[in-house]
Structures are given as structure tokens and as C-alpha cells.
Protein backbone atom coordinates (compact mmCIF):
# COMPACT_ATOMS: atom_id res chain seq x y z
CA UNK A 1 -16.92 -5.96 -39.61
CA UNK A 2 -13.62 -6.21 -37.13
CA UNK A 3 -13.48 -6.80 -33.62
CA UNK A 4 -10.58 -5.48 -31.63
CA UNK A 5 -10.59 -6.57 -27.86
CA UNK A 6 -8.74 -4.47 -25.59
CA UNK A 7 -6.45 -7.08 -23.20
CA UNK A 8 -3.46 -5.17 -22.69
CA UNK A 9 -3.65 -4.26 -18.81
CA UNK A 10 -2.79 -6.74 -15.94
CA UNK A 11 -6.13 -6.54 -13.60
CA UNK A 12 -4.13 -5.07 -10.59
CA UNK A 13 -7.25 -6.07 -9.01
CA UNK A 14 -7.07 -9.70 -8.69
CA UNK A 15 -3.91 -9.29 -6.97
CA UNK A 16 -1.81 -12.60 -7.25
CA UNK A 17 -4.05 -13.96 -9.16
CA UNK A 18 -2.50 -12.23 -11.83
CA UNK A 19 1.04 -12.00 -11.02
CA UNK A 20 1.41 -15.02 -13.98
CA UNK A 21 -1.18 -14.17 -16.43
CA UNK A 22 -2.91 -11.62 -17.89
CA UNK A 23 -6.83 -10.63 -16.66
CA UNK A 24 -8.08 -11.94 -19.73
CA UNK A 25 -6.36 -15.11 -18.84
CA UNK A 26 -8.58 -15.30 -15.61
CA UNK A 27 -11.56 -18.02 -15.88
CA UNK A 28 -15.04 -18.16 -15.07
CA UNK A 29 -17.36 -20.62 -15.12
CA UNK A 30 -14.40 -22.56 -16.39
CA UNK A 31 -13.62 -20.43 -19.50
CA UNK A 32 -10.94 -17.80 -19.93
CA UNK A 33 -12.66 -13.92 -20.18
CA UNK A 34 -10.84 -13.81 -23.54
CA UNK A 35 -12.29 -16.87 -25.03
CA UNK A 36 -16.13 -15.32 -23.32
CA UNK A 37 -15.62 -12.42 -25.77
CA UNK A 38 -14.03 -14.10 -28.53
CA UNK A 39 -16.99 -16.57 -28.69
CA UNK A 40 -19.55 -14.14 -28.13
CA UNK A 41 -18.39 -12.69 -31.37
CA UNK A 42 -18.26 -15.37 -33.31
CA UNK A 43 -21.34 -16.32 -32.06
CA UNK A 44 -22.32 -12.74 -33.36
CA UNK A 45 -20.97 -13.74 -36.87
CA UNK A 46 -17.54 -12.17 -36.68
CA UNK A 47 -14.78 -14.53 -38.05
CA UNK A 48 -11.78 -15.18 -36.24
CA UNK A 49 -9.78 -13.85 -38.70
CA UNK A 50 -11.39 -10.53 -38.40
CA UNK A 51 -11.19 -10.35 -34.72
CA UNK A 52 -7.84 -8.47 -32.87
CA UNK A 53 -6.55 -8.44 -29.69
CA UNK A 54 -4.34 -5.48 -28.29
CA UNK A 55 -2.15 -7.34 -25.74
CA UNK A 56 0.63 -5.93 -23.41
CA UNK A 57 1.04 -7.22 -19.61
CA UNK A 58 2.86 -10.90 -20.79
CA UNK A 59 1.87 -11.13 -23.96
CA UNK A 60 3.43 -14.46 -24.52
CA UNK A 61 0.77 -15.64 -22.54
CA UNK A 62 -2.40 -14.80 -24.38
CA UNK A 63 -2.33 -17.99 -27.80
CA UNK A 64 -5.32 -17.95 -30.04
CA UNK A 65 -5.20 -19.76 -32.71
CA UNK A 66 -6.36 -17.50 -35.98
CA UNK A 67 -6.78 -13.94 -34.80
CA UNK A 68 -4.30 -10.80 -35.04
CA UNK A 69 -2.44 -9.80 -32.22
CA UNK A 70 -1.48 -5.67 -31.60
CA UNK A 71 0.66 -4.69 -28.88
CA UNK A 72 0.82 -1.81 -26.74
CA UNK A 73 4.76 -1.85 -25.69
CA UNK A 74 3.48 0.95 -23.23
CA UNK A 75 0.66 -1.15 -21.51
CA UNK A 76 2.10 -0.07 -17.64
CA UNK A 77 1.86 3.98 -18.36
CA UNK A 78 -1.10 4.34 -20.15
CA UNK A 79 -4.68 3.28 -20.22
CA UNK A 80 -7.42 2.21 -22.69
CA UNK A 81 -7.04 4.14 -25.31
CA UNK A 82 -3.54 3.94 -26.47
CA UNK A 83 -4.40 0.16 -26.55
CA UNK A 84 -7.45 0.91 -28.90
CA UNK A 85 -4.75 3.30 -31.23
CA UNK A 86 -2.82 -0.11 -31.87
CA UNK A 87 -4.97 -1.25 -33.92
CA UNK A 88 -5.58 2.17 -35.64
CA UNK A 89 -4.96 0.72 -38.83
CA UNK A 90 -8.42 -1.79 -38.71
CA UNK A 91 -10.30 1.52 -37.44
CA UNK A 92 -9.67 3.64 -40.28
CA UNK A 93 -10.46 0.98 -42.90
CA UNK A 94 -13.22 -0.52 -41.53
CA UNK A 95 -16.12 -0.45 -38.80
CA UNK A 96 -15.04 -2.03 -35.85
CA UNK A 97 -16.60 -3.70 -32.38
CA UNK A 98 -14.29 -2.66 -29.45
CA UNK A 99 -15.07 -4.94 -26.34
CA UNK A 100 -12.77 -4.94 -23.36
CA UNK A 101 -11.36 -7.91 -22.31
CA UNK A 102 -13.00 -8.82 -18.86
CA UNK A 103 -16.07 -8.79 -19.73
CA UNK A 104 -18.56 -11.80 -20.60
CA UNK A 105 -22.10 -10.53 -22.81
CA UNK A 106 -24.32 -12.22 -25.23
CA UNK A 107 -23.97 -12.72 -28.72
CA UNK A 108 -27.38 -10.61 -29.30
CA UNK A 109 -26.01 -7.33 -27.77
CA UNK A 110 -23.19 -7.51 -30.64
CA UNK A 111 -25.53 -8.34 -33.58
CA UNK A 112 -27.44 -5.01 -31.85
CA UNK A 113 -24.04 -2.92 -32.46
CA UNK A 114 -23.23 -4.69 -35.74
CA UNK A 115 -27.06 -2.97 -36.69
CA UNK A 116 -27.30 0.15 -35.32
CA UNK A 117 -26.64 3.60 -37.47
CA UNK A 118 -24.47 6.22 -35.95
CA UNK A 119 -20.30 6.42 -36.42
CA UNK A 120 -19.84 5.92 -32.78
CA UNK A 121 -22.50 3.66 -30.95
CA UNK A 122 -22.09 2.23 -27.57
CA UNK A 123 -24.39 -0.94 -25.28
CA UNK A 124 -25.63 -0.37 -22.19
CA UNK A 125 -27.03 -2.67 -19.46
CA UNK A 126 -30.40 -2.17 -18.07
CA UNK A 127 -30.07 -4.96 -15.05
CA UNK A 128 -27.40 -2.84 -13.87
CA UNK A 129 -28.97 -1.64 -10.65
CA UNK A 130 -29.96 -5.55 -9.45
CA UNK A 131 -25.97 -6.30 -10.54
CA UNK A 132 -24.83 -3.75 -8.49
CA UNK A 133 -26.41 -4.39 -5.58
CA UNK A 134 -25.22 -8.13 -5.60
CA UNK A 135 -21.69 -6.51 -5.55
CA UNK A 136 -21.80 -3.39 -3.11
CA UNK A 137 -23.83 -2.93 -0.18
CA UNK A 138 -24.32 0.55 -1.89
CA UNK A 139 -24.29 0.68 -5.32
CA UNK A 140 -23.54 4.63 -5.72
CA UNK A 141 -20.56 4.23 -4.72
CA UNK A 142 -19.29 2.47 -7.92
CA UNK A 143 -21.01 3.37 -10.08
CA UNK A 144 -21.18 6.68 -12.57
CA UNK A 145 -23.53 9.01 -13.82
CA UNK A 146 -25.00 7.22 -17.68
CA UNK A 147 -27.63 9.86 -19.15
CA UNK A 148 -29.06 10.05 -22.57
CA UNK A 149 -31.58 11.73 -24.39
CA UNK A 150 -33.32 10.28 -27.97
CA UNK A 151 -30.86 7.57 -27.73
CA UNK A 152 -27.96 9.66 -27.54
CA UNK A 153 -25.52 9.59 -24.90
CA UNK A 154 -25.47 13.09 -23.16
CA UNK A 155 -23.47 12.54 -19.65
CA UNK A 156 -21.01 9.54 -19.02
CA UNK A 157 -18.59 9.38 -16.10
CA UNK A 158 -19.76 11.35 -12.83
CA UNK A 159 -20.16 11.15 -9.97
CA UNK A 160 -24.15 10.33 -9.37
CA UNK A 161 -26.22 11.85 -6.38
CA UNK A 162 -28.87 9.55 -7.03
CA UNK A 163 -30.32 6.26 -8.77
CA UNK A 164 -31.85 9.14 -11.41
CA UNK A 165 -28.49 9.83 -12.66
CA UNK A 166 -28.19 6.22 -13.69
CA UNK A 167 -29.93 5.51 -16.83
CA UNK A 168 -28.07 2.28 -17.69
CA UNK A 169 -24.96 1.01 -17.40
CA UNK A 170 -21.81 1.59 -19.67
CA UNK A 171 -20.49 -1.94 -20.75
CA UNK A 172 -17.33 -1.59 -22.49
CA UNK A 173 -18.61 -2.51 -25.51
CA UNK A 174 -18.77 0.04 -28.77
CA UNK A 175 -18.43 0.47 -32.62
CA UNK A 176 -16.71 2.67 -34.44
CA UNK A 177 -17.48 3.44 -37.93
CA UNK A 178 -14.25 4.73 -39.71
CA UNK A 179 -15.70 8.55 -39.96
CA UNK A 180 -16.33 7.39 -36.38
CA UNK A 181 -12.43 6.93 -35.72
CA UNK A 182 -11.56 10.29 -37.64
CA UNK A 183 -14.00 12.05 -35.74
CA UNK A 184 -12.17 10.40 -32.53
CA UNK A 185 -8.90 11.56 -33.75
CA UNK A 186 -9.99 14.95 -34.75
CA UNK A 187 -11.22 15.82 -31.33
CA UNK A 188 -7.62 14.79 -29.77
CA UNK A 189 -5.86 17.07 -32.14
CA UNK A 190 -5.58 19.40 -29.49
CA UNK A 191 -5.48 17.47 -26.57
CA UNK A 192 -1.52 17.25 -25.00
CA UNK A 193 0.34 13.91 -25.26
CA UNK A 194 0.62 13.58 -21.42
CA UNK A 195 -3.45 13.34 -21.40
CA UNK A 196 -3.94 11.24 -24.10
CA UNK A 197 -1.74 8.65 -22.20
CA UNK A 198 -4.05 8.19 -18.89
CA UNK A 199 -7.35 8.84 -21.44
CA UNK A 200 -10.09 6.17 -20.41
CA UNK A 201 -12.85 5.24 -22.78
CA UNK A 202 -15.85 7.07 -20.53
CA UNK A 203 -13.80 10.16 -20.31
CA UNK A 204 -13.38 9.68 -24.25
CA UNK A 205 -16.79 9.63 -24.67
CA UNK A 206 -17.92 12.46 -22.46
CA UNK A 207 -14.97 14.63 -24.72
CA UNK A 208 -16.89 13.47 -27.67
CA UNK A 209 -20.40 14.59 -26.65
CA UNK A 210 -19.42 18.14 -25.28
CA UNK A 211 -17.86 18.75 -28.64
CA UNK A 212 -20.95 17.67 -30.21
CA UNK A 213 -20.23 14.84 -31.88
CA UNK A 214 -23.61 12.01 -31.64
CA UNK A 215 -22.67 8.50 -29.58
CA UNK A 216 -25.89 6.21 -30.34
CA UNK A 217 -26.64 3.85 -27.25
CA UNK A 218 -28.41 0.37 -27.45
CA UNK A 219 -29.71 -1.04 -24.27
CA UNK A 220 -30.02 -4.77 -23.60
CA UNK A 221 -31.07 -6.44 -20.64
CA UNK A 222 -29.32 -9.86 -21.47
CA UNK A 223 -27.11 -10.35 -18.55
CA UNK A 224 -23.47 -9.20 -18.53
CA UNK A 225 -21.03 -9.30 -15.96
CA UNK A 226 -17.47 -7.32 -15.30
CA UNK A 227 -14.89 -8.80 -13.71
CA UNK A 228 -12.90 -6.31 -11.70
CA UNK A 229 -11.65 -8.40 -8.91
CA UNK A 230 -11.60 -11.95 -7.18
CA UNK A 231 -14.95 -11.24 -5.50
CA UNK A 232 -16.89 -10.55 -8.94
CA UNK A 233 -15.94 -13.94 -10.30
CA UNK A 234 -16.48 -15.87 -6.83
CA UNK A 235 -20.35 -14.15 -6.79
CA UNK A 236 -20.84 -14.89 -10.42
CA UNK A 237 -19.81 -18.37 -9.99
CA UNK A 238 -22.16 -18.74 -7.00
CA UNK A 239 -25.65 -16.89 -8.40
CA UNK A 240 -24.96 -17.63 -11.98
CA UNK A 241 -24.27 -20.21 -14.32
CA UNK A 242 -23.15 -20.44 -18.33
CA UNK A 243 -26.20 -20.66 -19.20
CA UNK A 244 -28.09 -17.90 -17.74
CA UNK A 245 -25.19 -15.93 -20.00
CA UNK A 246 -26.06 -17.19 -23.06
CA UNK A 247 -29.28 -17.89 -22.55
């Protein structure tokens, strides 16, 4: 099993925060984001050696010791997944955990991936709504639509009207089986180069299912955090601890 972590962008977000370093480079609870996921997957059972990491915004900036490094040259134009076809070559040779880079999960929700059947399989968190509500005063207006049926994804991305539309939420963490990654590819055939540029991973997904192909999902309700801006990490360091992470 690979892991390929997706920690190309810049996190426009934080503002100056990340005028030096990468997002991944950010730290909470005293650790970088990047060394939250890579331990998390080790933890998991993944070796370093069998763990990538798609860089871009100042690369030279991201140094771990024992991993492979990708690099999208086109990090500033394009989105998620032209980082994820940088490491095409680990996809179509073997499955692969794709986690993005600021976010911080427990070990058990990538054993759960590692296990599951289905070429494409996705987490979701089931504390979302209690998350949420500790970062918006109304938590529809962030988040999107996550509906499945048999424990298949069937809607990813909208816009919800309600709390019903929310079954869970979408973590940024998936697996690809290599039929998984042809299938992925074989649905973009058509799709114009201009698209495939700005294509994000929920608007991947939602392609996927209205062509028919099957995303598994595997809920968890061990806590996980993203960190989108300076306010996430300043609330997570003030309500939570390391240890209620990897507890």
C-alpha cells in the first residue's frame, strides 16, 4: 500500500502566515500538518518509504527524511487533481491512500481504508455537524451536500437546504485501487484540458458517480480537524488537545 499526500497549494487562507512556507508547513498543537498525516500513516502501518508527497508552492521548504517527493511545476493554475496525476505512476501500480495535506485524523480511519473493498473508497466524519458549529455560527453555509445510499456515495458537492442533505462529512481522505485510477482516467477521456486544470476532488467524485462508477464510504467518528485558515488552528488549539486526536 502507498500513500501520496497532496501538499502542493499555498493555503491562501492563512494569509501571511504563509507567505514563507507552505500550509503543510503550518503547526498545530506544536506539530507541522505534514508530519500529522505522515505519522498517522505510519501509525496505520504504511512505511515511509512508501509514502509520497506532491509538493509545489516552495518546495524547498517541505524536508522529510525517507519519503518520495512529486512536484506539480503548475501548483498556482490548477487544483487538486493535477497534483494527485504526479504521482500517476504509484496509482497505476499499486493501491494508494490519498490524504490532503491540512488535515490531522487517526491512524484507525486509515487501517479502515487500507480494509475496505471497492476501487475507489472514500472516509467520512460523523462529528461533523458538532465541528461545524464550533467554526460557523451557521454551519450550512460551509458546508456541502454528502449523500449515500448502501454505503455508496450518491451526491457530493452541493449546495444543502438542510441538515438532511448532510449525511457525513467528506474528509479528504481516499483509496484508489489501480482499476480504481483507470476508471478515474477513463472518465476524463473526454473531459477538455482547460477543466481538468481547476478539477477538485468532490467535483471528481460526483463525475464518477453520475457515470456510474461505485465510490465505497467508511464513516468514523474519531475526531478530525481541517485547517483552512488561522481561526481553525487557534479553536483547535483552544477546545482540543493531541490527545483527544489520537486518542
Amino acid at each position: 500500500m502507498k500513500a501520496i499526500i497532496l501538499a502542493a497549494g499555498r493555503g491562501s487562507r492563512m494569509n501571511e502566515k504563509t507567505a514563507e512556507i507552505p500550509k503543510c508547513m503550518m503547526k498545530l498543537f506544536g506539530i507541522t500538518l505534514l508530519d500529522h498525516c505522515i505519522n498517522s500513516l505510519e501509525s496505520a502501518g504504511i512505511v515511509r518509504a512508501n509514502i509520497g508527497i506532491v509538493t509545489g508552492y516552495k518546495k524547498e521548504k517541505i524536508q522529510v527524511d525517507g519519503v518520495r517527493c512529486f512536484h506539480n511545476q503548475n501548483w498556482e493554475s490548477t487544483n487538486m487533481f493535477v497534483s494527485l496525476t504526479a504521482a500517476r505512476e504509484w496509482l497505476k501500480s499499486e493501491s494508494s491512500i490519498v490524504s490532503y495535506s491540512d488535515i490531522v485524523f487517526h491512524p484507525s480511519t486509515v487501517t479502515k481504508l487500507m480494509n475496505t473493498d471497492g476501487d475507489i473508497a472514500m472516509t467520512y466524519y460523523t462529528g461533523f455537524w458538532e465541528l461545524w458549529s464550533k467554526r460557523f455560527p451557521n454551519p450550512l453555509d460551509d458546508l456541502e451536500t454528502f449523500k449515500i445510499a448502501n454505503g455508496k456515495l450518491i451526491e457530493i458537492g452541493s449546495k444543502p437546504e438542510s441538515k438532511e442533505d448532510i449525511q457525513g462529512q467528506y474528509m479528504g481522505l481516499l483509496r484508489f485501487t489501480p482499476t480504481g485510477w483507470q476508471n478515474v482516467e477513463s472518465a476524463l477521456t473526454n473531459v477538455i484540458s482547460k477543466s481538468l486544470e481547476r478539477l477538485d476532488m468532490t467535483t471528481l467524485l460526483q463525475h464518477m458517480v453520475t457515470l456510474g462508477y461505485e465510490v465505497c464510504t467508511i464513516p468514523t467518528d474519531k475526531l478530525w480537524l481541517e485547517c483552512d485558515n488561522q481561526n481553525d488552528i487557534q479553536l483547535y488549539e483552544n477546545i482540543f488537545s493531541y490527545t483527544d486526536v489520537i486518542a
